[in-house]
C-alpha atoms as a PDB file:
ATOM      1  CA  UNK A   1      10.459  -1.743   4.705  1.00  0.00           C
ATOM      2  CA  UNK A   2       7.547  -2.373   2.239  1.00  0.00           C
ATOM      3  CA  UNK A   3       9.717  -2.773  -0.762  1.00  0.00           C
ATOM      4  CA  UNK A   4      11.161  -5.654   0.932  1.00  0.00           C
ATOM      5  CA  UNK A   5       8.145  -7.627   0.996  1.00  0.00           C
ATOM      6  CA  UNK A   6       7.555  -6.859  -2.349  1.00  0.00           C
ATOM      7  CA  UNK A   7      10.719  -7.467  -3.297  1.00  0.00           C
ATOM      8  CA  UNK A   8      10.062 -11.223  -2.544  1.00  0.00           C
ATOM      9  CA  UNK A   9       7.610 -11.792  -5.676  1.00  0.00           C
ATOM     10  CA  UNK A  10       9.272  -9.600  -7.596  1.00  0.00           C
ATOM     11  CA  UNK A  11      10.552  -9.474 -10.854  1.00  0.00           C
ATOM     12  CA  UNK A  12       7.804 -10.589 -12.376  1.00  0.00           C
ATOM     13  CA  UNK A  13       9.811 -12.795 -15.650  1.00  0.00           C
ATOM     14  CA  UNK A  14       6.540 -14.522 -16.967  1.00  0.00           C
ATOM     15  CA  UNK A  15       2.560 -14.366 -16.102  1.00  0.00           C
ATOM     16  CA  UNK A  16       2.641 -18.050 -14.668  1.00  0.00           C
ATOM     17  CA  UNK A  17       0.615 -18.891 -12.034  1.00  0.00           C
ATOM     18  CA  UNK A  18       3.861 -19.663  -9.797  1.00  0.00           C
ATOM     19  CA  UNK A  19       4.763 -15.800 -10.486  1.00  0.00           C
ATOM     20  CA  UNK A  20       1.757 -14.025  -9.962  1.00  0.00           C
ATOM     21  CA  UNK A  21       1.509 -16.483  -6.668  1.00  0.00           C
ATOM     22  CA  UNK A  22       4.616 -15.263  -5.385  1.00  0.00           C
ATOM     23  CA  UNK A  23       3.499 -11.650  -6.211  1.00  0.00           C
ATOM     24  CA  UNK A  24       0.244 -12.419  -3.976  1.00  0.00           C
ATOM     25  CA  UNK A  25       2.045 -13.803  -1.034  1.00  0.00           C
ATOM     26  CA  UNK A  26       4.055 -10.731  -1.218  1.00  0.00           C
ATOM     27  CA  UNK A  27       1.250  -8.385  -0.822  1.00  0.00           C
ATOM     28  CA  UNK A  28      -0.670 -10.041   1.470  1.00  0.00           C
ATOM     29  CA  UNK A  29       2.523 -10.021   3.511  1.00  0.00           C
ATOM     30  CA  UNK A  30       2.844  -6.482   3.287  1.00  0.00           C
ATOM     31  CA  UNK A  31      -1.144  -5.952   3.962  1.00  0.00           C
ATOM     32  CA  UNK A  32      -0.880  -8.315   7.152  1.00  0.00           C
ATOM     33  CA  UNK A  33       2.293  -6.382   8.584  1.00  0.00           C
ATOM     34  CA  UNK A  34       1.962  -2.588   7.816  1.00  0.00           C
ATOM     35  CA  UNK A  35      -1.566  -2.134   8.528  1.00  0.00           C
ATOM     36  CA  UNK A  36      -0.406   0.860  10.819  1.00  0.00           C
ATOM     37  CA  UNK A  37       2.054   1.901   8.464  1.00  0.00           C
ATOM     38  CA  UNK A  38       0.021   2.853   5.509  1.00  0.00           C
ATOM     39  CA  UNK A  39      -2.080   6.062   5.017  1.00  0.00           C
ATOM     40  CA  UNK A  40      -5.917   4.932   4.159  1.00  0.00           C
ATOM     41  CA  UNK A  41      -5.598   5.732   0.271  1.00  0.00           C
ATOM     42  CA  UNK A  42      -2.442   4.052  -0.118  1.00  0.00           C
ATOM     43  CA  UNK A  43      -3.729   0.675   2.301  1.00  0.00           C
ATOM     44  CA  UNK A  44      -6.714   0.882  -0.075  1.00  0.00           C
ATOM     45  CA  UNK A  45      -4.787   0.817  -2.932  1.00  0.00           C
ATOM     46  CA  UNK A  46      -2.608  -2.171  -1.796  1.00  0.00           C
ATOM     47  CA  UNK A  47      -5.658  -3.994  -0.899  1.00  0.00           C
ATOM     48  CA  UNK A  48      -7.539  -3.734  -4.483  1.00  0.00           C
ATOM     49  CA  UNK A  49      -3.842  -4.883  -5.922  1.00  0.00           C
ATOM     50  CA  UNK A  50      -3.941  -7.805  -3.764  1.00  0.00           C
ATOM     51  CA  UNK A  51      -7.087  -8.314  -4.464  1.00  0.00           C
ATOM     52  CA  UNK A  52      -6.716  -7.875  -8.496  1.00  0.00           C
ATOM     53  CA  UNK A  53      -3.966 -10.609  -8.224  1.00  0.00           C
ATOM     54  CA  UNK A  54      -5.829 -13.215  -5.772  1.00  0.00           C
ATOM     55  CA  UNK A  55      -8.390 -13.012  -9.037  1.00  0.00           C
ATOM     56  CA  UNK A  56      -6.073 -13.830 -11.687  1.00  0.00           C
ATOM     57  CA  UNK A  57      -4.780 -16.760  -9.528  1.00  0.00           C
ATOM     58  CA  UNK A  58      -8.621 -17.894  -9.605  1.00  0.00           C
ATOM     59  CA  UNK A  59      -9.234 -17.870 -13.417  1.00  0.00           C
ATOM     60  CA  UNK A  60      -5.700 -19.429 -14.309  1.00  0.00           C
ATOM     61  CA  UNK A  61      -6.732 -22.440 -11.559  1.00  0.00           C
ATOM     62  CA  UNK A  62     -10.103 -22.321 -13.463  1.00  0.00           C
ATOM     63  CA  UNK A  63      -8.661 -22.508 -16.914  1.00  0.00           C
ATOM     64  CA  UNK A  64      -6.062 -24.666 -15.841  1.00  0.00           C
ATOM     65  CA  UNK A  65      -8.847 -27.175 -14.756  1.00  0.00           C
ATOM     66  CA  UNK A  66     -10.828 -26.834 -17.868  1.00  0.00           C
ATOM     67  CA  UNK A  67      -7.983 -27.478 -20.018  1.00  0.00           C
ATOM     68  CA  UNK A  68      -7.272 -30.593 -17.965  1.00  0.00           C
ATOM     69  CA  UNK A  69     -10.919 -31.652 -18.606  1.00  0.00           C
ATOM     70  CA  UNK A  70     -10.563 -30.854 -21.951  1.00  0.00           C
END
């Protein structure tokens, strides 16, 4: 049942923010529903991955906004 959810922002073609946005809806999906699911290493795991991709949604917003600024 996970790999469904991930299956949803997956493949990843390209790094654009779109992408990597799908990719983070997908595991915060997968965090939200299978809380009970997961063992503690592996729910840790998903959650620094989620986390690692809510960042690189941050800097391409920031950059993005720079660039606009520019």
């Amino acid at each position: 049942m996970p790999l469904t959810y991930l299956l949803k922002g997956w493949p990843l073609t390209n790094s654009d923010p779109e992408a990597i946005r799908r990719l983070g809806n997908a595991l915060r999906d997968l965090r939200r529903h299978h809380l009970l699911d997961a063992n503690s290493a592996s729910f840790q795991e998903l959650c620094e991955l989620s986390d690692c991709v809510e960042d690189l949604l941050v800097q391409s917003s920031t950059a993005t906004r720079a660039m606009s600024n520019g």
